[in-house]
Structures are given as structure tokens and as C-alpha cells.
N, C-alpha and C. Protein backbone atom coordinates (compact mmCIF):
# COMPACT_ATOMS: atom_id res chain seq x y z
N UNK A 1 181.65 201.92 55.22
CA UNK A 1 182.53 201.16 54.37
C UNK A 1 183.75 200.67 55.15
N UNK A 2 184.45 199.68 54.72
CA UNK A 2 185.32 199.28 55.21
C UNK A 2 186.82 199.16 54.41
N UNK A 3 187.68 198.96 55.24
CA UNK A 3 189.30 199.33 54.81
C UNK A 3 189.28 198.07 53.09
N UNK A 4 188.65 197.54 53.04
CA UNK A 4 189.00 196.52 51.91
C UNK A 4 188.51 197.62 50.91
N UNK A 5 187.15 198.61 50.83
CA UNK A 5 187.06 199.52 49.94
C UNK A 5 188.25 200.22 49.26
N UNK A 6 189.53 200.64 50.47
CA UNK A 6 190.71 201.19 50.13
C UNK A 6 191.20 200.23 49.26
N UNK A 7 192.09 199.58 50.13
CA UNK A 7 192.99 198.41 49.73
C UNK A 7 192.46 197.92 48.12
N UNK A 8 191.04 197.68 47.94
CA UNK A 8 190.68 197.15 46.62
C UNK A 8 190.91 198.37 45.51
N UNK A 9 190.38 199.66 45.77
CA UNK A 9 190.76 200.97 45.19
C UNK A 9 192.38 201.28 44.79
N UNK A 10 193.00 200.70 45.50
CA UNK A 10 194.48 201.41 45.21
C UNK A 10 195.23 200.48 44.68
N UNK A 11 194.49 199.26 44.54
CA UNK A 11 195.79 197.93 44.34
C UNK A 11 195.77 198.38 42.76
N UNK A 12 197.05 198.64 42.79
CA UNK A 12 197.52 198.79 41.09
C UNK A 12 198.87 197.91 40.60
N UNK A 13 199.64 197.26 41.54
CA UNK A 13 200.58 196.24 40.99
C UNK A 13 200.29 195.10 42.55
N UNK A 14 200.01 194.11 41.93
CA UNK A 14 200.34 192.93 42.87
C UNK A 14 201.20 191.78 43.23
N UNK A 15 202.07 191.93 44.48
CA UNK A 15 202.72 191.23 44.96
C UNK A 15 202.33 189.37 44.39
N UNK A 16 203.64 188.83 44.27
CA UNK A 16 203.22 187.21 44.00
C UNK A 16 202.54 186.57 44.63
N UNK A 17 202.61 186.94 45.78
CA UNK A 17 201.53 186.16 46.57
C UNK A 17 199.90 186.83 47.03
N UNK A 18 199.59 187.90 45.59
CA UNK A 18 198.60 188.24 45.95
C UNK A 18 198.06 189.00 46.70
N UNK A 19 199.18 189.43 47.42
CA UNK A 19 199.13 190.84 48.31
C UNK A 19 198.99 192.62 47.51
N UNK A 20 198.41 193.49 48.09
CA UNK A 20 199.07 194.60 47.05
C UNK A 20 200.58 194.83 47.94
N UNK A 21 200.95 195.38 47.06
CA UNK A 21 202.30 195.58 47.57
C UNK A 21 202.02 196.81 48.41
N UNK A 22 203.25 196.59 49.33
CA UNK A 22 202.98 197.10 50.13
C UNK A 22 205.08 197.29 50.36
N UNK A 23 205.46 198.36 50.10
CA UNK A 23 206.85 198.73 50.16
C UNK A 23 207.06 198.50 51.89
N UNK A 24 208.32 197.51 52.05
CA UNK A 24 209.28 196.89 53.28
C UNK A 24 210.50 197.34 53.38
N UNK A 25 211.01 197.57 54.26
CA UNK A 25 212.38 197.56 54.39
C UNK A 25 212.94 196.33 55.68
N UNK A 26 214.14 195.89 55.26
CA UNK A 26 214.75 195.28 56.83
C UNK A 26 215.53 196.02 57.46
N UNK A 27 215.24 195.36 58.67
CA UNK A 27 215.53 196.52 60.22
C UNK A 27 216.92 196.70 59.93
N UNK A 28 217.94 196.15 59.16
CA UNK A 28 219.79 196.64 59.39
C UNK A 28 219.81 197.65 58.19
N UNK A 29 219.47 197.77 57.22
CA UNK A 29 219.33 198.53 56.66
C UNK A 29 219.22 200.11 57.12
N UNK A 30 220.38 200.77 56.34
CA UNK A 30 220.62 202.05 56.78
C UNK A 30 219.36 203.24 56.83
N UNK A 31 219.68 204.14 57.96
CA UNK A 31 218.23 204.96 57.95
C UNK A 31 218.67 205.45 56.49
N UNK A 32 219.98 206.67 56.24
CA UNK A 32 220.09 206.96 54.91
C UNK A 32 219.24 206.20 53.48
N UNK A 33 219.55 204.77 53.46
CA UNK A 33 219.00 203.72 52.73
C UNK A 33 217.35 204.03 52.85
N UNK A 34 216.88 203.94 53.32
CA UNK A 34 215.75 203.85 53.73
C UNK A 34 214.88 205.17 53.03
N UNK A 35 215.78 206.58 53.45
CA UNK A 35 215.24 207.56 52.70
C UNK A 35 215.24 207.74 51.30
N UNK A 36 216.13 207.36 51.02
CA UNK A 36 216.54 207.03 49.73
C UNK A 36 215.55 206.15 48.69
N UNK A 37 215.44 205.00 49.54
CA UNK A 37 213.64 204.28 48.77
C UNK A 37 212.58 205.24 49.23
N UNK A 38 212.52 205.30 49.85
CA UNK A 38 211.26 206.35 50.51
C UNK A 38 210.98 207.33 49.19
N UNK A 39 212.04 208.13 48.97
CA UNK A 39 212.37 209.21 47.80
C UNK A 39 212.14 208.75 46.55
N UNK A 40 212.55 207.62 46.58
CA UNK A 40 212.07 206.96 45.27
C UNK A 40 211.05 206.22 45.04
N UNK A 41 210.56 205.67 45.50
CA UNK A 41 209.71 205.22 45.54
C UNK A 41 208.28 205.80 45.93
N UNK A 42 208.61 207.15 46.21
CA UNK A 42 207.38 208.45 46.67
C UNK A 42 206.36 207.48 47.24
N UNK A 43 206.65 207.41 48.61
CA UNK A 43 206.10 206.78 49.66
C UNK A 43 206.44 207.68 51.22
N UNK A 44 205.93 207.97 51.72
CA UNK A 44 205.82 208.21 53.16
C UNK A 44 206.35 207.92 54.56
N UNK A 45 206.13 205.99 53.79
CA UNK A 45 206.51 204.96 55.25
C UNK A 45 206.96 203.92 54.70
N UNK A 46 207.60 203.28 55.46
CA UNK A 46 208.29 201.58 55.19
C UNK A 46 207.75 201.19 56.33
N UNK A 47 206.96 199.50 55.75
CA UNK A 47 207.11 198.85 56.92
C UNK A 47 207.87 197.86 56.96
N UNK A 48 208.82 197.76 58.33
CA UNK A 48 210.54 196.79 58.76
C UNK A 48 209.86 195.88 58.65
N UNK A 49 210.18 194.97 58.04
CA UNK A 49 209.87 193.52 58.19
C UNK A 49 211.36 192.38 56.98
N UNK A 50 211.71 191.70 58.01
CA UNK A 50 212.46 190.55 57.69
C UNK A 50 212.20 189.64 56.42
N UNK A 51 210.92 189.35 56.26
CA UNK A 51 210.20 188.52 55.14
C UNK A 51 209.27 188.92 54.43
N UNK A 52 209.00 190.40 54.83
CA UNK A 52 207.47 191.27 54.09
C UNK A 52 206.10 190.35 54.11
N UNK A 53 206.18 189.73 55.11
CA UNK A 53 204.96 189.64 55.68
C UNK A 53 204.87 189.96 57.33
N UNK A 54 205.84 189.38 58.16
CA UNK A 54 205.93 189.76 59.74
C UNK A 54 205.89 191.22 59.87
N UNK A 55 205.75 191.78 60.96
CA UNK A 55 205.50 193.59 60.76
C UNK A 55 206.45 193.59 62.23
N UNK A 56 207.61 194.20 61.92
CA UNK A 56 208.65 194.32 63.05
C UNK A 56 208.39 195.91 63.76
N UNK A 57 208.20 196.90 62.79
CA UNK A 57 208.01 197.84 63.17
C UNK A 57 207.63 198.95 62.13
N UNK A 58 207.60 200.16 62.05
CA UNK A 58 207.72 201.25 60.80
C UNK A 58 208.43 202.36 60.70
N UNK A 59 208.93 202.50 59.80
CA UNK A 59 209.68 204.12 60.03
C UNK A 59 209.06 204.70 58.54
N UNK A 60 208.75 206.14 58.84
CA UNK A 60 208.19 207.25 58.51
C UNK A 60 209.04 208.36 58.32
N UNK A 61 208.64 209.29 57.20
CA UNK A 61 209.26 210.49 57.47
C UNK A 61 209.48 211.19 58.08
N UNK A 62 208.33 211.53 58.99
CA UNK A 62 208.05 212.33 60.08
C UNK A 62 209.26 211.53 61.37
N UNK A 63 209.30 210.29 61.50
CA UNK A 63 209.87 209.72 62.31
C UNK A 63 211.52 210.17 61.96
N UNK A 64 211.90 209.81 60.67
CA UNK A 64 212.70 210.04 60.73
C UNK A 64 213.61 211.52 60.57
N UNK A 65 212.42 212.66 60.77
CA UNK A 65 213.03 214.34 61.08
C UNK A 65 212.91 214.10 62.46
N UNK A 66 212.22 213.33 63.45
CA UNK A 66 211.90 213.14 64.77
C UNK A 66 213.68 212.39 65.27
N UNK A 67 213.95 211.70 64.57
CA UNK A 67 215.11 211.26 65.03
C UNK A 67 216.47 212.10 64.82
N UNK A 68 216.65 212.68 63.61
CA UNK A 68 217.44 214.06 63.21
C UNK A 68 217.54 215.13 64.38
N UNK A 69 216.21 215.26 64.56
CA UNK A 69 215.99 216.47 65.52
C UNK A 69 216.90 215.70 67.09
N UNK A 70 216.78 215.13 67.50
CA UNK A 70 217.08 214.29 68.56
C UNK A 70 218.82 213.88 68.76
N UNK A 71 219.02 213.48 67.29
CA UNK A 71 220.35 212.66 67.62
C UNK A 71 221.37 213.19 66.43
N UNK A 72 221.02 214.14 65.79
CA UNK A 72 221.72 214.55 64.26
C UNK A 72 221.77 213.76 63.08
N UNK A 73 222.83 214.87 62.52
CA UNK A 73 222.87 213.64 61.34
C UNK A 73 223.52 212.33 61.40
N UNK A 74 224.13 212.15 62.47
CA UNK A 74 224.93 210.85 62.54
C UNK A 74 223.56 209.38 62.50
N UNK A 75 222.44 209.75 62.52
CA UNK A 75 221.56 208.90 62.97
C UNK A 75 221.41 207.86 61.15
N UNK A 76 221.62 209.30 60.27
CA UNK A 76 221.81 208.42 59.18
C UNK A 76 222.72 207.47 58.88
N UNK A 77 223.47 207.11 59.44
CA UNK A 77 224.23 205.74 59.59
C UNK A 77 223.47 204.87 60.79
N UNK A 78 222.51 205.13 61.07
CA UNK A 78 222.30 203.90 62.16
C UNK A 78 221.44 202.76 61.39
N UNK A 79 220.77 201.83 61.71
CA UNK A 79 220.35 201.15 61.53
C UNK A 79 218.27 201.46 61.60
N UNK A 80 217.75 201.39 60.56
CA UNK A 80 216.19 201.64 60.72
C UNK A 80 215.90 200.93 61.71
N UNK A 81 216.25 199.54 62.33
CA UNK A 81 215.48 199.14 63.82
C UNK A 81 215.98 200.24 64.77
N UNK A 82 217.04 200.97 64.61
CA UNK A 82 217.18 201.78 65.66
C UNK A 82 216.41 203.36 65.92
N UNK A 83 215.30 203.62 65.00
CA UNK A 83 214.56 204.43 64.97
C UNK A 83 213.05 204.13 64.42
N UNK A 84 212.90 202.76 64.05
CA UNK A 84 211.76 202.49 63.79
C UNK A 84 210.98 202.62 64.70
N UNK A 85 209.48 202.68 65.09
CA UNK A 85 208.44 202.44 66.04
C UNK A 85 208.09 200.87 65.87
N UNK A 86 208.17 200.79 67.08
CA UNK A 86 208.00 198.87 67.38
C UNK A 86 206.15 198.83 67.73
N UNK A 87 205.86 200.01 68.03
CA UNK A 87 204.63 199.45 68.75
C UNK A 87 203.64 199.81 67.58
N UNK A 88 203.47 198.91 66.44
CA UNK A 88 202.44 199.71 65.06
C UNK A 88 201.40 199.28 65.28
N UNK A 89 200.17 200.16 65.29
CA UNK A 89 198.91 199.86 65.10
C UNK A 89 198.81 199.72 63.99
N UNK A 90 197.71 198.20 63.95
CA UNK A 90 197.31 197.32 62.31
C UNK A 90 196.37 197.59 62.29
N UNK A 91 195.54 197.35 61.67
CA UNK A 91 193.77 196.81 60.72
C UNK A 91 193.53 195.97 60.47
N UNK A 92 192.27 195.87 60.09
CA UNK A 92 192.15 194.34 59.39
C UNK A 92 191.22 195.27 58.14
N UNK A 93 191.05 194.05 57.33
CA UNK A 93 190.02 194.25 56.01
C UNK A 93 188.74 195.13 56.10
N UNK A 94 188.55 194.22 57.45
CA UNK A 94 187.13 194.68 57.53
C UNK A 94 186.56 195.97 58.75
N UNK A 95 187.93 196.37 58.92
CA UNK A 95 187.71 197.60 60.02
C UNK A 95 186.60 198.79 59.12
N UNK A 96 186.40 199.21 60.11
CA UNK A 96 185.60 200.68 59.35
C UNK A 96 186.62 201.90 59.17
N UNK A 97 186.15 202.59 58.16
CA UNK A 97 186.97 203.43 57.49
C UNK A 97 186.87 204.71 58.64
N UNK A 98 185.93 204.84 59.04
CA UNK A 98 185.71 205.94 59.79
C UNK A 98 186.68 205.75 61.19
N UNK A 99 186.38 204.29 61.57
CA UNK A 99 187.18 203.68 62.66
C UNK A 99 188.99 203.82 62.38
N UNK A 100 189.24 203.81 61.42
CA UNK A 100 190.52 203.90 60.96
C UNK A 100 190.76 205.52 60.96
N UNK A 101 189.54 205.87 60.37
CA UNK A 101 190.75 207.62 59.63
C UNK A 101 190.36 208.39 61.69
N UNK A 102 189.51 207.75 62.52
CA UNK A 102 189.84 208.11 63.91
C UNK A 102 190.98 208.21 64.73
N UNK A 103 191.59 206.80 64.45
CA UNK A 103 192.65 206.55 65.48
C UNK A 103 193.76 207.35 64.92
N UNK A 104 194.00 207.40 63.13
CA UNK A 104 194.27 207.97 63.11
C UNK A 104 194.83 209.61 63.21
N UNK A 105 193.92 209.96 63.47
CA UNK A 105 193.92 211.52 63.40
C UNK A 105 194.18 211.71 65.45
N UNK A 106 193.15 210.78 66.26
CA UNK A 106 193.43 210.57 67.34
C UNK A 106 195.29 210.34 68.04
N UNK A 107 195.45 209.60 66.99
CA UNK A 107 197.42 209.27 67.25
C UNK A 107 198.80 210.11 66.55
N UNK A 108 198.04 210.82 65.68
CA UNK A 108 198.92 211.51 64.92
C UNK A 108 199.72 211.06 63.78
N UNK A 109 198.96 209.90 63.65
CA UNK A 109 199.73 209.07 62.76
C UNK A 109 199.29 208.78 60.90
N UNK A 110 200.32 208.13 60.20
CA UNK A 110 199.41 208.57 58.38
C UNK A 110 199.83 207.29 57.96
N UNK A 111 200.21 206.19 58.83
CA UNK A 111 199.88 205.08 58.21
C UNK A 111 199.62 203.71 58.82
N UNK A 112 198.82 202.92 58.72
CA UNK A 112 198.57 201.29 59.17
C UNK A 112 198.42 201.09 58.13
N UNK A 113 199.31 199.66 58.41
CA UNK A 113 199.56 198.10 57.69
C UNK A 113 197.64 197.54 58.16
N UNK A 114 197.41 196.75 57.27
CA UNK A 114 196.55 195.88 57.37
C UNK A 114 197.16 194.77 57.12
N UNK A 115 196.57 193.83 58.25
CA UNK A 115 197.23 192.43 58.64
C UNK A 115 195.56 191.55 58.17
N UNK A 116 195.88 190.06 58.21
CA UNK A 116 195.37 189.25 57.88
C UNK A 116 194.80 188.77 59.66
N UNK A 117 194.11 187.70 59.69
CA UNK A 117 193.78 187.38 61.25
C UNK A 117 195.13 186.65 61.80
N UNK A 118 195.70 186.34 61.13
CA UNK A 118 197.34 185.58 61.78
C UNK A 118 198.38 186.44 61.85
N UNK A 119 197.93 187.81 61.49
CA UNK A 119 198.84 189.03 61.59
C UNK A 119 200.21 189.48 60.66
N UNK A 120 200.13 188.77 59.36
CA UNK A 120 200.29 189.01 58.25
C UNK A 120 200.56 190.16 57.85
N UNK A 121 200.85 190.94 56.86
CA UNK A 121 200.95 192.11 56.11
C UNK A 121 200.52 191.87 54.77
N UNK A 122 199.08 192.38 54.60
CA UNK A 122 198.19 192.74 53.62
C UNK A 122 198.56 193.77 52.70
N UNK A 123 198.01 194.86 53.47
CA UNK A 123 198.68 195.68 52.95
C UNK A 123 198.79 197.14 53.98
N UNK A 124 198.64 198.42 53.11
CA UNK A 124 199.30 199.46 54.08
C UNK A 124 197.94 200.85 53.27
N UNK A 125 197.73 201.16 54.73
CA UNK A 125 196.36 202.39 54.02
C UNK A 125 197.13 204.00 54.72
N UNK A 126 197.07 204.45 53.96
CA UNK A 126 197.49 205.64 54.66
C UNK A 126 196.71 206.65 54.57
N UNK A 127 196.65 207.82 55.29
CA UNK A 127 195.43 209.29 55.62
C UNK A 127 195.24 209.85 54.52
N UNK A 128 196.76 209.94 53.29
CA UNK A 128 195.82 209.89 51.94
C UNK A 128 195.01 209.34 51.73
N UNK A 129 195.10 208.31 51.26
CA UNK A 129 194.22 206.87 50.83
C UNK A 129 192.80 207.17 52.03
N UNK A 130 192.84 207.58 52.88
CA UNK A 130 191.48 207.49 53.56
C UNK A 130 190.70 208.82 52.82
N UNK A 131 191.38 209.77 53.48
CA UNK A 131 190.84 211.47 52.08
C UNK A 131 190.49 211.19 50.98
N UNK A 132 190.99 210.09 50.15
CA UNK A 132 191.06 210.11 48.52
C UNK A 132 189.45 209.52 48.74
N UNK A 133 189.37 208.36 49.71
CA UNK A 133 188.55 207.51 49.41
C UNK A 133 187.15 208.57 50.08
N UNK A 134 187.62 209.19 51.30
CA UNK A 134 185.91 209.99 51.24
C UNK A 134 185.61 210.76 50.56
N UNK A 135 186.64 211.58 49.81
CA UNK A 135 186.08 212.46 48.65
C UNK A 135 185.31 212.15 47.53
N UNK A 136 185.62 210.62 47.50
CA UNK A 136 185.54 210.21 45.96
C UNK A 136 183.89 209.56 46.86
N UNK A 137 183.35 209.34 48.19
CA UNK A 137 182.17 208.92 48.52
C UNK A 137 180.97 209.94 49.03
N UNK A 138 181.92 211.27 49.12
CA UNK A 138 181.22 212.79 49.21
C UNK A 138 180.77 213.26 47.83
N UNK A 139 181.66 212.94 47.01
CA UNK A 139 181.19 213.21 45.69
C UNK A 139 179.89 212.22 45.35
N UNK A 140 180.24 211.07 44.96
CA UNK A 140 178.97 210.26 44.93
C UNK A 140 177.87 210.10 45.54
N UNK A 141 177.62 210.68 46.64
CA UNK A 141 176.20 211.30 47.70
C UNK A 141 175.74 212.34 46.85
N UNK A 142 176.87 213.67 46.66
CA UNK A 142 175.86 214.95 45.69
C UNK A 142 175.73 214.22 44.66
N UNK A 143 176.28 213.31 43.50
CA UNK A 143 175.94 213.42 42.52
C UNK A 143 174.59 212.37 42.41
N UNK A 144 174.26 211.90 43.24
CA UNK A 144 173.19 210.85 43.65
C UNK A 144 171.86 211.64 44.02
N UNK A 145 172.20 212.62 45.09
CA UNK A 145 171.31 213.68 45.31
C UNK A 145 170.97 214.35 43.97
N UNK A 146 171.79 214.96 42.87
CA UNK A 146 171.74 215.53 42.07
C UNK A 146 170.75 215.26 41.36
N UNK A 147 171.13 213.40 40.53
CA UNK A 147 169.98 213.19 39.98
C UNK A 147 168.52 213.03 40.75
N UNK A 148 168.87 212.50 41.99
CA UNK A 148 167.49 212.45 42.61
C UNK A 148 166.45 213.46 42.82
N UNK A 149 166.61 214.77 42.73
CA UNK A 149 166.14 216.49 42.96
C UNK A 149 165.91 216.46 41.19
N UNK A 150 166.92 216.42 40.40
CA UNK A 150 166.45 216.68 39.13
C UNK A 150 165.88 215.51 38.62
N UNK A 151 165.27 214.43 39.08
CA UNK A 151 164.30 213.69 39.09
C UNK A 151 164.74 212.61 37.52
N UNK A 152 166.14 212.37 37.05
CA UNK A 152 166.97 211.47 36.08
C UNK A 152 166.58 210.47 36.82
């Protein structure tokens, strides 16, 4: 299966232009700020972007105890470009799921943006969203097997 299986599974409010949404922040925007939507918005990651479609960079939770740990609390006044990760691995639609929940687990990482072929921001799949989606395709193998053995 491929990442559009996700993306089609989770879209529950859609952006105007047809995107699922996919929660942005801009890079001057305070890290504090940032946690603060994060918290509210019970999300994980922001991806920085200027226009919420360009993908400048991402900051994460994890990133941002990574920056705490490093520079204190003063870091919460800095600016999210100043602790974001610039170098984000994307997707596309049609990546494989397996190919995705790899790199992930390979990089340590719990979220890619999926981009369009002009490199866009689609949307955003994260290591939940990959778990949710094999459980829910582990389940549907036994229950397929199920009837198939009890001969329904």
C-alpha cells in the first residue's frame, strides 16, 4: 500500500485548497509559541513554512527537548528557524508504506510531510498514522483468514 492509503484515512478537515491540513508554523515565530500550538493543537510536529505550502524546515518535540537540553531555557525565546531541522525528508503519495515506516524507524524520526512532484506540502504522515494504518491491515488479513477457514 501506499502513503495516499494514510493521507486518504486521516483526512478529517480540509484545507481550501484541498489539501488535508496539515498544521505550519513560520520560522520567526517563537519556539515558546510554537509549543504552545503544538499543546493545543495535540500534534507532535510543525512544519516551518512561510506560505504552508513551501517546506522550510520542521520542529518537533523531541527537537525541541533536544534544544533545551543544549542551550536552556533561554532557547524559548529564540526563533523556531533557529532550532528547526532544515534538512526534512518528504514523500510523495505514492511511496510505499513499508518504504516510509523504514526510513523512518532507520532515522529516528515520527514525521514526513508529503509533497506533491513540485515539492508542495500535501500533507504530513507520522509513525502513528503508519501503526494505526498496519494494525487496522493486520487486522483485516485475520479477519479475512477467519472467514476463509470457517468457510463464510
Amino acid at each position: 500500500m501506499t502513503v495516499a492509503s494514510i493521507v486518504a484515512g486521516k483526512v478529517a478537515a480540509l484545507c481550501a485548497n484541498g489539501n488535508e491540513e496539515v498544521r505550519t508554523v513560520k520560522p520567526d515565530v517563537t519556539v515558546a509559541e510554537a509549543i504552545r500550538r503544538m499543546r493545543d493543537e495535540l500534534v507532535g510536529a510543525l512544519v516551518v513554512s512561510e506560505d504552508g505550502t513551501s517546506i522550510l524546515g520542521i520542529i518537533s518535540d523531541r527537537g525541541i527537548v533536544d534544544a533545551l537540553a543544549d542551550h536552556g531555557v533561554d532557547v524559548l525565546k529564540d526563533r523556531v528557524r533557529s532550532v528547526m531541522t532544515e534538512r526534512v525528508l518528504t514523500c510523495s503519495a505514492d511511496d510505499r508504506v513499508g518504504a516510509i515506516m523504514a526510513a523512518m524507524v532507520a532515522r529516528r524520526i515520527r514525521h514526513i510531510p508529503v509533497v506533491d512532484d513540485q515539492g508542495r506540502l500535501r500533507g504530513l504522515v507520522s509513525m502513528s498514522d503508519v501503526v494505526k494504518y498496519q494494525l487496522h491491515e493486520i487486522q483485516a488479513e485475520a479477519d479475512a483468514m477467519r472467514e476463509y477457514i470457517s468457510g463464510r
